[in-house]
Structure formats: structure tokens, C-alpha cells
C-alpha atoms as a PDB file:
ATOM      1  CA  UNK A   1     -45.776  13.851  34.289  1.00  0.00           C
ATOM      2  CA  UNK A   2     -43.759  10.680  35.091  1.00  0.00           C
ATOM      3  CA  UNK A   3     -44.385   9.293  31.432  1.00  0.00           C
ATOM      4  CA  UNK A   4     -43.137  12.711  29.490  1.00  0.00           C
ATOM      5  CA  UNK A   5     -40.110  12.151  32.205  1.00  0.00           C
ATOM      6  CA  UNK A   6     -39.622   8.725  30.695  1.00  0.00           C
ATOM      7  CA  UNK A   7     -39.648  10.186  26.774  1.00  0.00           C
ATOM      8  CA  UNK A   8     -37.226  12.355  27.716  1.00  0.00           C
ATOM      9  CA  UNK A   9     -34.828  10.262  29.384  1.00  0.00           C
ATOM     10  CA  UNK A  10     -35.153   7.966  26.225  1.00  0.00           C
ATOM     11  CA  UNK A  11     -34.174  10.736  24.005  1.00  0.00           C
ATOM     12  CA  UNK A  12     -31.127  11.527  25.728  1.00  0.00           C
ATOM     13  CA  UNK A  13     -30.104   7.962  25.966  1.00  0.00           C
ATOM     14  CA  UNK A  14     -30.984   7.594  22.438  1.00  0.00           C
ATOM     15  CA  UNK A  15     -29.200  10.511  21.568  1.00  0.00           C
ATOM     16  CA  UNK A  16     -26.110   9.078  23.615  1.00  0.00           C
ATOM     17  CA  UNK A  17     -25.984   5.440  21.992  1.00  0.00           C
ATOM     18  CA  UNK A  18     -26.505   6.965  18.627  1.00  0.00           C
ATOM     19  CA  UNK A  19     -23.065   9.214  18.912  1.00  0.00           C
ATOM     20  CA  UNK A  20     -21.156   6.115  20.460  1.00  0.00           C
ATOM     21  CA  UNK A  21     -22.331   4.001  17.579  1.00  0.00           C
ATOM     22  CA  UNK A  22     -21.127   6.758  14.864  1.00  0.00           C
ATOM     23  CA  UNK A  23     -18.085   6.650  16.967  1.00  0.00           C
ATOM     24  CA  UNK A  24     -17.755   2.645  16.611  1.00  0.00           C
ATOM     25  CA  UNK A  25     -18.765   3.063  12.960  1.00  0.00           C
ATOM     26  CA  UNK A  26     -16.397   5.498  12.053  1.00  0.00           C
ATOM     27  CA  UNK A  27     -13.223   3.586  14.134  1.00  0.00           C
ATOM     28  CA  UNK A  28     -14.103   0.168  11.658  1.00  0.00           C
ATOM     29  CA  UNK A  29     -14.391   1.786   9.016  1.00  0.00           C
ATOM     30  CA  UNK A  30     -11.088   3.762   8.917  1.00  0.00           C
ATOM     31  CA  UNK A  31      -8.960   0.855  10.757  1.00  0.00           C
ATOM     32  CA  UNK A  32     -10.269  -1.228   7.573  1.00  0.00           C
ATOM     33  CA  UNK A  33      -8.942   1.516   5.051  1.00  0.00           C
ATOM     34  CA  UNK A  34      -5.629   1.503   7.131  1.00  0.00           C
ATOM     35  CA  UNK A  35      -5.186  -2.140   7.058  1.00  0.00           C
ATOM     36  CA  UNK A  36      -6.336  -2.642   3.424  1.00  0.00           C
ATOM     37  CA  UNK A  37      -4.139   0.213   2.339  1.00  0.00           C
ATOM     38  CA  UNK A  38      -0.949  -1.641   4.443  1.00  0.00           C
ATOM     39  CA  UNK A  39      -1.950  -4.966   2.063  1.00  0.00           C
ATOM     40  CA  UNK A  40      -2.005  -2.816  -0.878  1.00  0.00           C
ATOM     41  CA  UNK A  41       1.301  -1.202   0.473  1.00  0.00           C
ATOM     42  CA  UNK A  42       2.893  -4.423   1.641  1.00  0.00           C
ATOM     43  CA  UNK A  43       2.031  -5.789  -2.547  1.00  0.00           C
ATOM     44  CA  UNK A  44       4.084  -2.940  -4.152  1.00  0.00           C
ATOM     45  CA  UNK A  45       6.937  -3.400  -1.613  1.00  0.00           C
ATOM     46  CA  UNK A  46       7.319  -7.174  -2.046  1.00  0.00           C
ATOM     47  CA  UNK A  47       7.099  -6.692  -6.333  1.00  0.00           C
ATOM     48  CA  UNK A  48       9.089  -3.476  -5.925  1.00  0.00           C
ATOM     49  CA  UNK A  49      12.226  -5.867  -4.238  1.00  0.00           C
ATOM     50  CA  UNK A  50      11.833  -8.795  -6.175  1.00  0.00           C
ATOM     51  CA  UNK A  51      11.860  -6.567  -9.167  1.00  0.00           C
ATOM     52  CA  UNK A  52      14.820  -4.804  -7.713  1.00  0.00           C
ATOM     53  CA  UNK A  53      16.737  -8.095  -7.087  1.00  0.00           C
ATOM     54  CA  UNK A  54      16.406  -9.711 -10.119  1.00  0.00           C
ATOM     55  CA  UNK A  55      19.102  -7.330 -11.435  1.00  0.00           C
ATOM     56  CA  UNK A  56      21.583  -9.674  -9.516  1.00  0.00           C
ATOM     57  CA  UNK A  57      20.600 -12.407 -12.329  1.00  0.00           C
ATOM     58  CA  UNK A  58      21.875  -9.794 -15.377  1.00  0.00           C
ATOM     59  CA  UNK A  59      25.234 -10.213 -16.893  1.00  0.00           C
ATOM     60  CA  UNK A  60      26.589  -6.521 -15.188  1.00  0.00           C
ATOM     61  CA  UNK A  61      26.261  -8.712 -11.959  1.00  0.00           C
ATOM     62  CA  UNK A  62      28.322 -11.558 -13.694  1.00  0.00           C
ATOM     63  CA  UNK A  63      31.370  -9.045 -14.389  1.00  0.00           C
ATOM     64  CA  UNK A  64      31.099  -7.906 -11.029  1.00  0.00           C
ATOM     65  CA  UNK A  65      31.415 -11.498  -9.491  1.00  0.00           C
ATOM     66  CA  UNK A  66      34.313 -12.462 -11.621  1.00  0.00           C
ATOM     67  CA  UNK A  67      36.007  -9.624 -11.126  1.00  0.00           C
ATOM     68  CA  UNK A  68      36.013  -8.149 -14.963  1.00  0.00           C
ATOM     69  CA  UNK A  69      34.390  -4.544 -13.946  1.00  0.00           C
ATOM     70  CA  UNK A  70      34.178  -4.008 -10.410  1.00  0.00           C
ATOM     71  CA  UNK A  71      33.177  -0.729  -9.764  1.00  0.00           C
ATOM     72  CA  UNK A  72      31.661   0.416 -12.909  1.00  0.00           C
ATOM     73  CA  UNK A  73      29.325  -2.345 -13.416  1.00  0.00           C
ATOM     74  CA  UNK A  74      28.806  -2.535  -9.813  1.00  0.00           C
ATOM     75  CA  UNK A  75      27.145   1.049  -9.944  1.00  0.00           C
ATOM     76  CA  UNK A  76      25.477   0.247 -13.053  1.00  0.00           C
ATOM     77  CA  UNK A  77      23.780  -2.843 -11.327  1.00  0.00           C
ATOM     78  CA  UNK A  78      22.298  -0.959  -8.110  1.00  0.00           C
ATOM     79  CA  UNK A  79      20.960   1.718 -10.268  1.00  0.00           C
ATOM     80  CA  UNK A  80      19.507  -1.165 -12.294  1.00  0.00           C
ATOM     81  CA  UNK A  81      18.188  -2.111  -8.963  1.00  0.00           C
ATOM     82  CA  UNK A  82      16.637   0.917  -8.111  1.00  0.00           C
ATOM     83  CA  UNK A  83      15.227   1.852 -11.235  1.00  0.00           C
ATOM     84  CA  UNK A  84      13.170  -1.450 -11.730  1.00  0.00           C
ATOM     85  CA  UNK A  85      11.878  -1.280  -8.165  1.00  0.00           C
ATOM     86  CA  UNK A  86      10.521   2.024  -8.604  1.00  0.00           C
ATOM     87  CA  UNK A  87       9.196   1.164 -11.795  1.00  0.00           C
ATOM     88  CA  UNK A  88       7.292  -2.073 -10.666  1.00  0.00           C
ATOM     89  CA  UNK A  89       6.324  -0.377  -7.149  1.00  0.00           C
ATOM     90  CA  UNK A  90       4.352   2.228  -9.445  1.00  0.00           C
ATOM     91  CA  UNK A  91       2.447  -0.569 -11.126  1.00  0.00           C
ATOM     92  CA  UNK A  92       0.973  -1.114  -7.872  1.00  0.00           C
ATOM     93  CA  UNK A  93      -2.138   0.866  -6.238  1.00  0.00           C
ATOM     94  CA  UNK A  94      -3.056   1.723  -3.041  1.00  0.00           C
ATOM     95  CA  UNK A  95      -6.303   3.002  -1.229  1.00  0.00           C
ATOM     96  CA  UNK A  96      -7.150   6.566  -3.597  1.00  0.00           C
ATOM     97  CA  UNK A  97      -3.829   6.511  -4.859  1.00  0.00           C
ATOM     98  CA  UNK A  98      -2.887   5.933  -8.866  1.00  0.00           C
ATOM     99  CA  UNK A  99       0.285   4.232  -8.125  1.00  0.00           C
ATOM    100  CA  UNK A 100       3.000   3.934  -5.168  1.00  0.00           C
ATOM    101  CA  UNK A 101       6.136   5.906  -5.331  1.00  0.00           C
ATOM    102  CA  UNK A 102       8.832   4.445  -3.546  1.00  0.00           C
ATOM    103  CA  UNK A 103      11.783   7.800  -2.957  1.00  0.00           C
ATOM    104  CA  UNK A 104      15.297   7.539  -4.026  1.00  0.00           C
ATOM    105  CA  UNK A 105      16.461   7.016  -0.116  1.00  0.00           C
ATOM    106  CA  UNK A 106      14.099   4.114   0.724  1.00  0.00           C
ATOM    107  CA  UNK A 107      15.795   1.635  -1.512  1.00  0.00           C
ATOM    108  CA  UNK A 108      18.969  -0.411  -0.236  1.00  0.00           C
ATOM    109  CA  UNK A 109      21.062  -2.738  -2.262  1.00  0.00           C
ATOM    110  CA  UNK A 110      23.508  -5.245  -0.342  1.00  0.00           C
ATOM    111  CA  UNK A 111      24.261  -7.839   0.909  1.00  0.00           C
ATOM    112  CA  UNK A 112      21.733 -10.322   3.654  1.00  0.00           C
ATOM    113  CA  UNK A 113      22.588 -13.236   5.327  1.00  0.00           C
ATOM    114  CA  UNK A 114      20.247 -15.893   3.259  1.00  0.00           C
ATOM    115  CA  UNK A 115      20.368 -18.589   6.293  1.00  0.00           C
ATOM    116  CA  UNK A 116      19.195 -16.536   8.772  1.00  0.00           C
ATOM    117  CA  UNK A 117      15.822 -15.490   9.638  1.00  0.00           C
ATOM    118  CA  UNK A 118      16.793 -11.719  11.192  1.00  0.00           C
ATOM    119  CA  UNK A 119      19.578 -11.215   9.135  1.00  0.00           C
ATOM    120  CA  UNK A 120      19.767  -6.934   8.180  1.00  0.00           C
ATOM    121  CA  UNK A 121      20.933  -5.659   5.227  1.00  0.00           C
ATOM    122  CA  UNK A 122      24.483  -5.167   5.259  1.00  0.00           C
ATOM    123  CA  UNK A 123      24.623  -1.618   2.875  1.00  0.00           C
ATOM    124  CA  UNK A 124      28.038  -2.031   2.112  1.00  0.00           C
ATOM    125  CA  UNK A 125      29.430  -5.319   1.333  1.00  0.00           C
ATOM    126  CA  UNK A 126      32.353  -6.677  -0.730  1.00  0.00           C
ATOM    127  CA  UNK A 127      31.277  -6.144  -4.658  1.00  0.00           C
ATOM    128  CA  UNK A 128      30.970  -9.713  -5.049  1.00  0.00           C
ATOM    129  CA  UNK A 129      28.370 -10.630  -2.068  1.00  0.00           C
ATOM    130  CA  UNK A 130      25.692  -8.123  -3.618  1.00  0.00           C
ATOM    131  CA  UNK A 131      22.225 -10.347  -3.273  1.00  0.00           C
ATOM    132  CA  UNK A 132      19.540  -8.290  -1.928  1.00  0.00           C
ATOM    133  CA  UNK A 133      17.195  -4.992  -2.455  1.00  0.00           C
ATOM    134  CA  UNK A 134      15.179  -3.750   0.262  1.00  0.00           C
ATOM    135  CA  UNK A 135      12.533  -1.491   0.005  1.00  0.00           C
ATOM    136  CA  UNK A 136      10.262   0.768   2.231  1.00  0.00           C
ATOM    137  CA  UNK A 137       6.904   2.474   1.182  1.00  0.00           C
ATOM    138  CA  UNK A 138       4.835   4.918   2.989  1.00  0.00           C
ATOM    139  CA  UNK A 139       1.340   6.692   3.061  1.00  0.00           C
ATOM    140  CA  UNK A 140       1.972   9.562   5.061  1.00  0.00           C
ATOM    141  CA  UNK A 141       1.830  13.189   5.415  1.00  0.00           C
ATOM    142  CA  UNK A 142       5.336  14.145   4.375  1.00  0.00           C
ATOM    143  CA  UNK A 143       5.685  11.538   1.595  1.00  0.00           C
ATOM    144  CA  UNK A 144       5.370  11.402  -2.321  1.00  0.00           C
ATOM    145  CA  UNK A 145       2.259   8.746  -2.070  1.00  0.00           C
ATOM    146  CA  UNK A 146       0.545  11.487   0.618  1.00  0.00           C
ATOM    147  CA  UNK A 147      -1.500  10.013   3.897  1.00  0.00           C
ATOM    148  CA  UNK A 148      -4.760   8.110   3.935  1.00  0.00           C
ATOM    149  CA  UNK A 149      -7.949   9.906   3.799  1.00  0.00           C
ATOM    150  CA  UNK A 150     -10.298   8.747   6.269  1.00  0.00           C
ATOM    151  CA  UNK A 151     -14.372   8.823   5.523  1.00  0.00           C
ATOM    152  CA  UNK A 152     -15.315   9.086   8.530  1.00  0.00           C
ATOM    153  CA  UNK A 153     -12.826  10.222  11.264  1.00  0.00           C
ATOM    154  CA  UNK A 154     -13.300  13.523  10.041  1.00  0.00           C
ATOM    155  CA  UNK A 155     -16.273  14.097  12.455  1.00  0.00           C
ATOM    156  CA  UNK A 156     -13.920  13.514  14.989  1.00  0.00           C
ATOM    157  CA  UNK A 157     -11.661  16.103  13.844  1.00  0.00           C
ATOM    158  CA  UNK A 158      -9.481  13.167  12.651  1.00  0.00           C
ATOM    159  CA  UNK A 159      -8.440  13.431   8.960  1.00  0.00           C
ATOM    160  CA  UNK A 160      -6.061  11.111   7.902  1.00  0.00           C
ATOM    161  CA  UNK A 161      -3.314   8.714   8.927  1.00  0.00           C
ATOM    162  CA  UNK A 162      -0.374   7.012   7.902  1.00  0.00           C
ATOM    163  CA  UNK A 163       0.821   3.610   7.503  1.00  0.00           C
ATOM    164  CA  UNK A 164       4.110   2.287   5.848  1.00  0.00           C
ATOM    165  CA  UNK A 165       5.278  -1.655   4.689  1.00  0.00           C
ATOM    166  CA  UNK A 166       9.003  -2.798   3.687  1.00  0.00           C
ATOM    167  CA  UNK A 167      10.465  -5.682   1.735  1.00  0.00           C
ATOM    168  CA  UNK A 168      13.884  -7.474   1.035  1.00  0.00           C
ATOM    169  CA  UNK A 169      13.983  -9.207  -2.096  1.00  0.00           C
ATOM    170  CA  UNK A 170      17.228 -11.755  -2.325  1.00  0.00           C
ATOM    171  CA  UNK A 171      19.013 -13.358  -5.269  1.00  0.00           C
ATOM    172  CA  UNK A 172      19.997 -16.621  -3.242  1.00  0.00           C
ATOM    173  CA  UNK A 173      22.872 -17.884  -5.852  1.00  0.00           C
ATOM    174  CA  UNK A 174      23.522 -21.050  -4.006  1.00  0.00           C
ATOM    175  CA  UNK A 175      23.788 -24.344  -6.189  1.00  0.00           C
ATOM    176  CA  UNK A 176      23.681 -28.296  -5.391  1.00  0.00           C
ATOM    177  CA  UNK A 177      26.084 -30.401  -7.406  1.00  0.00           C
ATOM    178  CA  UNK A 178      26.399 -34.541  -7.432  1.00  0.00           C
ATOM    179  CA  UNK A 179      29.196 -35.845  -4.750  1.00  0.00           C
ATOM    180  CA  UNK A 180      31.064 -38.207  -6.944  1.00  0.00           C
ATOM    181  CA  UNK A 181      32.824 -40.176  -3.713  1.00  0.00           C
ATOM    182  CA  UNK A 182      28.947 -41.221  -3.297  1.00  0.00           C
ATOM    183  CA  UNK A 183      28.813 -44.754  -4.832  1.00  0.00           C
ATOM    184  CA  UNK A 184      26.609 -44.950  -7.986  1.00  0.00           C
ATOM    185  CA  UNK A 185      26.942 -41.097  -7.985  1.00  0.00           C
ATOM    186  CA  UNK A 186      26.774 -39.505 -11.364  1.00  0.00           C
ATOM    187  CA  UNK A 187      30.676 -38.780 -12.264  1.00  0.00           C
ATOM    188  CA  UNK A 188      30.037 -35.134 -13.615  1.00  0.00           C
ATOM    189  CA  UNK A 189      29.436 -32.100 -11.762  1.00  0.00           C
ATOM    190  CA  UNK A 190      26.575 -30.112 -13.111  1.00  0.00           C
ATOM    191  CA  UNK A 191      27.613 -26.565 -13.631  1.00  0.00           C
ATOM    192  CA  UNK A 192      27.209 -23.111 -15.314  1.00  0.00           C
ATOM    193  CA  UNK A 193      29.340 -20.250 -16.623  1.00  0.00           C
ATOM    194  CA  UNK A 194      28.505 -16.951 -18.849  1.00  0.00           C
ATOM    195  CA  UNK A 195      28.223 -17.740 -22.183  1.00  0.00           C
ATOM    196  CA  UNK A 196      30.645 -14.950 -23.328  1.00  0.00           C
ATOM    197  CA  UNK A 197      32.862 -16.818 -21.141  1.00  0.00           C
ATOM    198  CA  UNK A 198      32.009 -19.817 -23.002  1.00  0.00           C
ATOM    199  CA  UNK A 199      32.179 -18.594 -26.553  1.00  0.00           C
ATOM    200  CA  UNK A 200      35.748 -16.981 -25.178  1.00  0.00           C
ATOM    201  CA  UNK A 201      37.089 -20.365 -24.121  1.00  0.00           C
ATOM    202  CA  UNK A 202      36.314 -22.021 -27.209  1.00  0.00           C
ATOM    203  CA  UNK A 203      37.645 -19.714 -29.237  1.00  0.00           C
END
């Protein structure tokens, strides 16, 4: 019977679209957890480096830059560093996770190049040109943070997948001053110095 032909043809077509469309459904689906969790990712790395490089600001920097401590406070700082990146990269969620651990080994303190664009991070720099904190965080199989659970891939025989985001946070320490040769120019330099410094002078 050409018409029971017909039905049946239908069905298998049917049957056809319907697994493609799963297919389709399944691929947005998961690409949208992936990218939202790289977002989420790509948030705790950018707060974990600023964090990180605000250490540069703290008076253990200071002593470093002026010579006072060198090496001592120069270790203290880059544990500083580390510590606060960690702790503010936790703060941050991601995609089923509670917070985002960023490992011991994906935290660098240096020294960047502040005027250029593709400038790396120099790991080991004089003490004095410390300015920067990069950091790298992962969802993946091997890591602390673990890899992304797809909803739907799984029919697929696809379970999860990985996806990773880095930042650099810099403490750019350059200053403008007045240029007193300029006529009408203000004839003071405006200027700072640590206040222990200060209080030491005076006295």
C-alpha cells in the first residue's frame, strides 16, 4: 500500500530529524555552560591578580624599593601576593563549583613591561622592578576546581570538558610632576615618600 509506504518513510525521517535536533540541542547547550563557565573563570582570574598586585602598594614593597630589606621583605611581599590572590579567586564561583581554587604553581609575581601591549611576565626581575601578578585558573580533569559537567553531552558518550582563563594584574607606579622651566608653571614638584621616612627625617 503506497500510503502505509509513505507513514513509514515519515517515521524514519522523523525519527532521523528528531536525533539530529537532540544532537543540536545538546551541542548549545553545553558550548553555553563552557563559555559561561570561561566568564565566570575569566572574573576570579582578573580579582584574583588585582588582588594579588595590590601587595606592591604595602609598605614591605616600600623597603624593597629603597633598598632597606631586600630579600626578606621581598619574599614576604610575593607570598603576600599569592596568598590574597588565592583568597579573592575563592570568593569567586564558577558553573557547579563553590569557589575557584587557583594552585600554588599558577601564580607568578614579576616584573611586565607596562607600555607594551604583549609584554610577558618577566619571573625574575631586579627586587626593585616587582609590579605584576599573573594568574591562571582551570576547570579540568586533573585540577583542584575539577572539569565541567555537561547536561547533555552525556548521550553522546561525552561527559565533561575543560576550559581555563588567565590574568596579569600590574601596580603601574609611574607619576606626573609640574615642569617648572614651563612659564606660569607651578614652582613645586608634587611628591610622596613613606611616612616612616617622614617621621624619620623630622626627627
Amino acid at each position: 500500500n503506497p500510503s502505509t509506504r509513505r507513514r513509514g518513510a515519515v517515521a524514519v525521517f522523523t525519527l532521523v530529524m528528531l536525533v539530529v535536533l537532540i544532537g543540536f540541542t545538546s551541542l548549545t547547550a553545553d558550548v553555553g555552560v563552557l563559555y559561561s563557565t570561561r566568564a565566570d573563570l575569566q572574573n576570579a582570574a582578573d580579582a584574583a591578580a588585582l588582588a594579588g598586585a595590590s601587595v606592591y602598594a604595602s609598605e614591605a614593597m616600600m623597603k624593597v624599593r629603597m633598598g632597606l630589606d631586600g630579600s626578606a621583605a621581598l619574599g614576604e611581599v610575593t607570598a603576600n601576593a599569592a596568598t590574597r590572590a588565592r583568597e579573592v579567586a575563592f570568593l569567586n564561583r564558577s558553573f557547579a563549583a563553590s569557589g575557584t581554587v587557583v594552585e600554588s604553581g599558577d601564580i607568578t609575581t614579576g616584573w611586565i613591561d607596562v607600555e607594551s601591549a604583549t609584554s610577558p611576565i618577566d619571573p625574575a626581575p631586579a627586587p626593585t622592578k616587582y609590579n605584576a601578578v599573573e594568574v591562571i585558573v582551570y576547570r579540568s580533569n586533573n585540577g583542584s576546581n575539577g572539569p565541567v559537567e555537561f547536561l547533555f553531552a552525556p548521550i553522546f558518550g561525552k561527559h565533561t570538558g575543560e576550559v581555563s582563563a588567565s590574568a596579569v594584574g600590574v601596580y603601574d607606579d609611574r607619576f606626573s610632576a609640574f615642569d617648572t622651566s614651563v612659564p606660569d608653571a607651578a614652582d613645586v614638584w608634587p611628591f610622596t615618600i613613606p611616612v616612616t621616612e617622614y617621621d624619620k627625617w623630622i626627627a
